[in-house]
Structure formats: structure tokens, C-alpha cells
Protein backbone atom coordinates (compact mmCIF):
# COMPACT_ATOMS: atom_id res chain seq x y z
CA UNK A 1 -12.28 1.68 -22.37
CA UNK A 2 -10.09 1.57 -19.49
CA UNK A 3 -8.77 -1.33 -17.71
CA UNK A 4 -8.03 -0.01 -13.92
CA UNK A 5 -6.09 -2.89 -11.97
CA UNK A 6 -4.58 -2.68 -8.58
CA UNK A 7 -2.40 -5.09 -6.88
CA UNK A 8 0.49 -5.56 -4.38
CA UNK A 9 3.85 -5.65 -5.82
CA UNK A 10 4.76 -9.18 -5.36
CA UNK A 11 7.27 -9.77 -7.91
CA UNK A 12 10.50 -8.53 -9.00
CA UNK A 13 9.35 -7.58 -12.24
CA UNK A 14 6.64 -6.19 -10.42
CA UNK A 15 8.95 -4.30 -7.99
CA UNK A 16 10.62 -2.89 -11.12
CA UNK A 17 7.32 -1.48 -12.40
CA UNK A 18 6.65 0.33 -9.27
CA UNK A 19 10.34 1.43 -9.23
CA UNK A 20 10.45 2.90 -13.28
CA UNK A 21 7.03 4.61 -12.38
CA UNK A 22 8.63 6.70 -9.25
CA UNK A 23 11.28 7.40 -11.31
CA UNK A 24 9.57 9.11 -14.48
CA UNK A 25 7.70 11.39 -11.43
CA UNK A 26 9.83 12.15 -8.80
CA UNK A 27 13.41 12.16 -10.82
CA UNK A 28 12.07 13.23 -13.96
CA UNK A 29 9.12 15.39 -13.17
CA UNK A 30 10.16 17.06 -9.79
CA UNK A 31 13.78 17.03 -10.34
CA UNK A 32 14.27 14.86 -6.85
CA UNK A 33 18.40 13.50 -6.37
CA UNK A 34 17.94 9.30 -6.61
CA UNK A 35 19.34 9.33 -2.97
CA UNK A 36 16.44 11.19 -1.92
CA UNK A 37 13.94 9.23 -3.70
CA UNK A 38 15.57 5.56 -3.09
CA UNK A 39 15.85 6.11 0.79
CA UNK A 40 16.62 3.17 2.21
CA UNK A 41 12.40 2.08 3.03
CA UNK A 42 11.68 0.09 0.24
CA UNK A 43 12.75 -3.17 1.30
CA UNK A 44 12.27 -2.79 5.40
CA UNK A 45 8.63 -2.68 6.51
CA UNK A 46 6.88 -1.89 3.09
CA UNK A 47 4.46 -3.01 0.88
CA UNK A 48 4.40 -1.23 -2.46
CA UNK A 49 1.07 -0.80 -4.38
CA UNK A 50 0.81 -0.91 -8.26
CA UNK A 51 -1.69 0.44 -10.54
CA UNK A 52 -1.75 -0.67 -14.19
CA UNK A 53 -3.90 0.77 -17.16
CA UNK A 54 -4.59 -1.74 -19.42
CA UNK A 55 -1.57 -3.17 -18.26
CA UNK A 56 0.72 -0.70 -18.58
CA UNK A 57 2.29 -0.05 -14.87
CA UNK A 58 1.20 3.40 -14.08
CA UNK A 59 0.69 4.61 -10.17
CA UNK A 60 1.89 3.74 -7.31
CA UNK A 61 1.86 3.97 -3.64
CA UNK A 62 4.42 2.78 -0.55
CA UNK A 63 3.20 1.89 2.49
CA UNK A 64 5.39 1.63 5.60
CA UNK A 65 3.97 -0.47 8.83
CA UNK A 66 4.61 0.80 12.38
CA UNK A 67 3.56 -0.62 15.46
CA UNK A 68 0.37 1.74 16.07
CA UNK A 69 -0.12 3.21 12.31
CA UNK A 70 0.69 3.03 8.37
CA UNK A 71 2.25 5.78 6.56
CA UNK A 72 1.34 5.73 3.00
CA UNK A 73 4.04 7.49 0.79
CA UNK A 74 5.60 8.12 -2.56
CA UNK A 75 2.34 8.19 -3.93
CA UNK A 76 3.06 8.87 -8.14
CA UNK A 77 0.80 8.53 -11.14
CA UNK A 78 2.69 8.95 -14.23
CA UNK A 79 1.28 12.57 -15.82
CA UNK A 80 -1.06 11.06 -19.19
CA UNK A 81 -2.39 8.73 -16.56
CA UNK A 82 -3.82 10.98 -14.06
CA UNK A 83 -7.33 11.93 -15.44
CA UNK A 84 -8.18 8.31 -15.19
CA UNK A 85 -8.61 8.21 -11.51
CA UNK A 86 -5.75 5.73 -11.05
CA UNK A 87 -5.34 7.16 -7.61
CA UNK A 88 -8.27 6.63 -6.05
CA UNK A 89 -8.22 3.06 -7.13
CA UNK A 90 -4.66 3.26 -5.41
CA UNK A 91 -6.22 5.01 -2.21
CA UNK A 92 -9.28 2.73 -2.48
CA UNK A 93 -6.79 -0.63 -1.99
CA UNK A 94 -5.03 0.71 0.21
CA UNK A 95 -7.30 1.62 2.88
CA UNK A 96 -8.55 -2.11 2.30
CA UNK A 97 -5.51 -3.57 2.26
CA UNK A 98 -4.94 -1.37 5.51
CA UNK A 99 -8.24 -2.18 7.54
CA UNK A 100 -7.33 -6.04 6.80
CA UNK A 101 -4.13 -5.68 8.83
CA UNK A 102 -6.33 -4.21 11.55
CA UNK A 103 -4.75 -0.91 11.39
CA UNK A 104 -6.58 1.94 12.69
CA UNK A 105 -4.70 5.43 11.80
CA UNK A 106 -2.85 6.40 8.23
CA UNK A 107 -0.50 9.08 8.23
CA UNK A 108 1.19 10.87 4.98
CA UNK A 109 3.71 13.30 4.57
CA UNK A 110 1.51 15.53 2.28
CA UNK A 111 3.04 18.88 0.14
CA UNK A 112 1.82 21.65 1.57
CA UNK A 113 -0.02 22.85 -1.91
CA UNK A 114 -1.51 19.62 -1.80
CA UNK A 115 -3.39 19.57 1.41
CA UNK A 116 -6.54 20.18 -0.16
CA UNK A 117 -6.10 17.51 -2.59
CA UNK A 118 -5.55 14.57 0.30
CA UNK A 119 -8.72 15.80 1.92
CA UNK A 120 -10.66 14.63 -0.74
CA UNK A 121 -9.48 11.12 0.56
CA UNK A 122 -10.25 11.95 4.21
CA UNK A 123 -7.02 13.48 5.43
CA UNK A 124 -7.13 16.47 8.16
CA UNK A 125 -3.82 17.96 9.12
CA UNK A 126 -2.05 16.56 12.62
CA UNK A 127 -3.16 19.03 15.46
CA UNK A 128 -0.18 20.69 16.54
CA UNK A 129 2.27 19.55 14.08
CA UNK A 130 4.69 22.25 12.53
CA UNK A 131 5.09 21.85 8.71
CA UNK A 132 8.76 21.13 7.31
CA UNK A 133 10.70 20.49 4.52
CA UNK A 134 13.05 18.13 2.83
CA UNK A 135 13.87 17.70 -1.23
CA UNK A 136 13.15 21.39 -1.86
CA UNK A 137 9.11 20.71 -0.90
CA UNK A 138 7.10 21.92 2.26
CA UNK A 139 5.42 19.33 4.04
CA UNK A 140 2.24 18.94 6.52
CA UNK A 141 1.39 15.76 8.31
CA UNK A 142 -2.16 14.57 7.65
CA UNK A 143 -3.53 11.84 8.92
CA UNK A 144 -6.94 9.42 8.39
CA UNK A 145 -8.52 7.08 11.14
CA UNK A 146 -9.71 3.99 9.67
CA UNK A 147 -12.10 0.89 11.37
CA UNK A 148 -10.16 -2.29 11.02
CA UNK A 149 -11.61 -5.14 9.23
CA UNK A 150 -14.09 -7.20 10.65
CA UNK A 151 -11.40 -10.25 9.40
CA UNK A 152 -8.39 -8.62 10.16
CA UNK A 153 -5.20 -10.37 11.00
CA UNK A 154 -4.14 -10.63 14.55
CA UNK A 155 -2.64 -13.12 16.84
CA UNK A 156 -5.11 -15.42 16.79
CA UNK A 157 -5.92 -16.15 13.00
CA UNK A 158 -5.47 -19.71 11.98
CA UNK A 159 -2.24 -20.52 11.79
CA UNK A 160 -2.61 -21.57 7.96
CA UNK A 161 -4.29 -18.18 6.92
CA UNK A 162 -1.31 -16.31 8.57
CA UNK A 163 0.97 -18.39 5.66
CA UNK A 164 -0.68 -17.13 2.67
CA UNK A 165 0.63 -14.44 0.59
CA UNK A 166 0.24 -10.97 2.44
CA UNK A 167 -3.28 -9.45 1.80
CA UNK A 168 -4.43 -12.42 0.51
CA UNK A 169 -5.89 -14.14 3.73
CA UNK A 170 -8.79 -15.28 2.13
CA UNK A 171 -7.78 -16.94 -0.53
CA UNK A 172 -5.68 -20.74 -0.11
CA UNK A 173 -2.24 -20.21 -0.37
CA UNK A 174 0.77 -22.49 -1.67
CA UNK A 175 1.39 -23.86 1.79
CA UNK A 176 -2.56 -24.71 2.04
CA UNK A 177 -1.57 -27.46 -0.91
CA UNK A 178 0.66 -28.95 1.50
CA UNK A 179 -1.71 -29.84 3.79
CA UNK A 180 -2.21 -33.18 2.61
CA UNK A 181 1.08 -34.01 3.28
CA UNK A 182 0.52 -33.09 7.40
CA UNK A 183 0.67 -35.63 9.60
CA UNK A 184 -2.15 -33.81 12.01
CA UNK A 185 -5.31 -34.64 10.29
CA UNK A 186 -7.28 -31.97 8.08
CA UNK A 187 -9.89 -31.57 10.09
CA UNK A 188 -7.99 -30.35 13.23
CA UNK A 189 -6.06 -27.87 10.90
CA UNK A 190 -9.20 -26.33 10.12
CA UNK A 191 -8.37 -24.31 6.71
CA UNK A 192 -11.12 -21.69 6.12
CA UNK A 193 -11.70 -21.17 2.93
CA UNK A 194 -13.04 -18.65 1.04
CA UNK A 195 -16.23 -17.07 0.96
């Protein structure tokens, strides 16, 4: 049986997971220079998903936050791993993950042999967008709109959800715990809970 769990990269061992799995499949497999592959994103703006097979790290996915969209990227599932559906867990969570944040449009840098592949996931190609290149692969932009969460974060979400751990709104955070510490009392805090 396999174990299928996916989970944002919170930790730095956890970081290092998603890290050693990029590296067996875009250095090793496709041959792509380090300064390519480590570009300078990973630590500005991003959220890095990881997969783990009966927890063994094994797929991952980086995903970059603009003000009006998400680009998901450096998607990699190392190669014994890939007829186990790891990446549509990966997709799955991430579109989640995604709609929570109240994002409405997903863009990827797909290869151009691959087009067909991201449609499966509900990509169409960007309407009057040339393809390119970069670390010897052709490119196309694809994009997927998406309906934001019915819960999504914004500007007005208690205060108190907006403090727990990123995509984990609905569950009580460290900071909830120090609520009994407040001087305003509980009940004007309001902590929700939940469901």
C-alpha cells in the first residue's frame, strides 16, 4: 500500500527534502547548471510543497505569490515515484492551498512537450503569448482560473487566524495558546475555532 502525504515545507529539514528532491530531477535527470535551478526564488515570496511516499520525500512543487496571481513552478517527482500519482496529490493541495489565499488565476511556465500533460490539470496556453526558452528547454505559458475559497484570507480575517501557521487558518495556532495571557478578555478576541 501506499502512503500519499502532502504538506507545506515548514521546516528546515523539511526545506532540505524539497531541495535533495529538485536536485536528483533537474541536476541529475535534465542535466540543469545549480545556478539555474537555485535562482534566487526560494526564499522571497514562496511556499514550497512536499510530497512524501510512505515517508520518503518524493515530489515537489514551488509556488511564487504575486499581487494578482500564483505561479506554480519547479514541479519534480523523483522518476520510481511517478506512477503513483504523487502529482496530482501535489496539484490537488495546491489549488487548495491556492483558493484559501483567495487567489483567482495560476500561471506555469510549462515545456513545450508537456503542454498536453498540464491540461490534464486544467491548464490552456496564454492567448497571445510567444513561447521561449531558457536552460536548453522551450517554454509556453499556461495558465488555470481558480474560485477562491469561500474562507479565504483577506483583510478582514480575525486578527488571531491571520497568526497561525500559513495554510493552516483553521486550525489554533501557537499564538492562540497565548491568549490567556491577553489582557482584552476572550470573548472580545473572538478565536474561531475549527470546524
Amino acid at each position: 500500500m501506499v502512503d500519499i502525504t502532502v504538506r507545506i515545507a515548514r521546516s528546515l529539514d523539511e526545506l532540505m527534502h524539497v531541495f535533495s528532491v529538485r536536485t536528483l530531477v533537474y541536476i541529475g535527470e535534465q542535466a540543469c547548471p545549480y545556478e539555474e535551478e537555485y535562482d534566487g526564488n526560494d526564499f522571497t515570496g514562496a511556499s514550497h510543497i512536499i510530497a512524501y511516499v510512505n515517508g520518503e520525500p518524493v515530489g515537489v512543487l514551488r509556488l511564487r505569490w504575486f499581487a494578482m496571481f500564483v505561479k506554480f513552478e519547479r514541479a519534480a517527482v523523483i522518476k520510481e515515484y511517478r506512477k503513483f500519482g504523487v502529482i496530482k496529490e501535489i496539484m490537488n493541495f495546491s489549488f487548495m492551498y491556492s483558493k484559501k489565499r483567495g487567489y483567482r488565476k495560476i500561471i506555469i511556465h510549462a515545456q513545450s512537450q508537456l503542454r498536453r500533460y498540464w491540461r490534464r490539470f486544467g491548464f490552456t496556453e496564454r492567448q497571445g503569448r510567444a513561447e521561449f526558452s531558457y536552460s536548453d528547454y522551450d517554454y509556453v505559458e499556461m495558465e488555470k482560473v481558480i474560485t477562491p475559497s469561500n474562507e479565504a484570507i483577506n483583510m478582514n480575517t480575525n486578527p488571531m487566524r491571520l497568526n497561525r501557521p500559513d495554510g493552516e487558518w483553521d486550525k489554533g495556532g501557537v499564538l492562540d495558546l497565548s491568549v490567556a495571557r491577553s489582557k482584552k478578555p476572550l470573548e472580545k478576541v473572538k478565536i474561531i475555532e475549527a470546524a
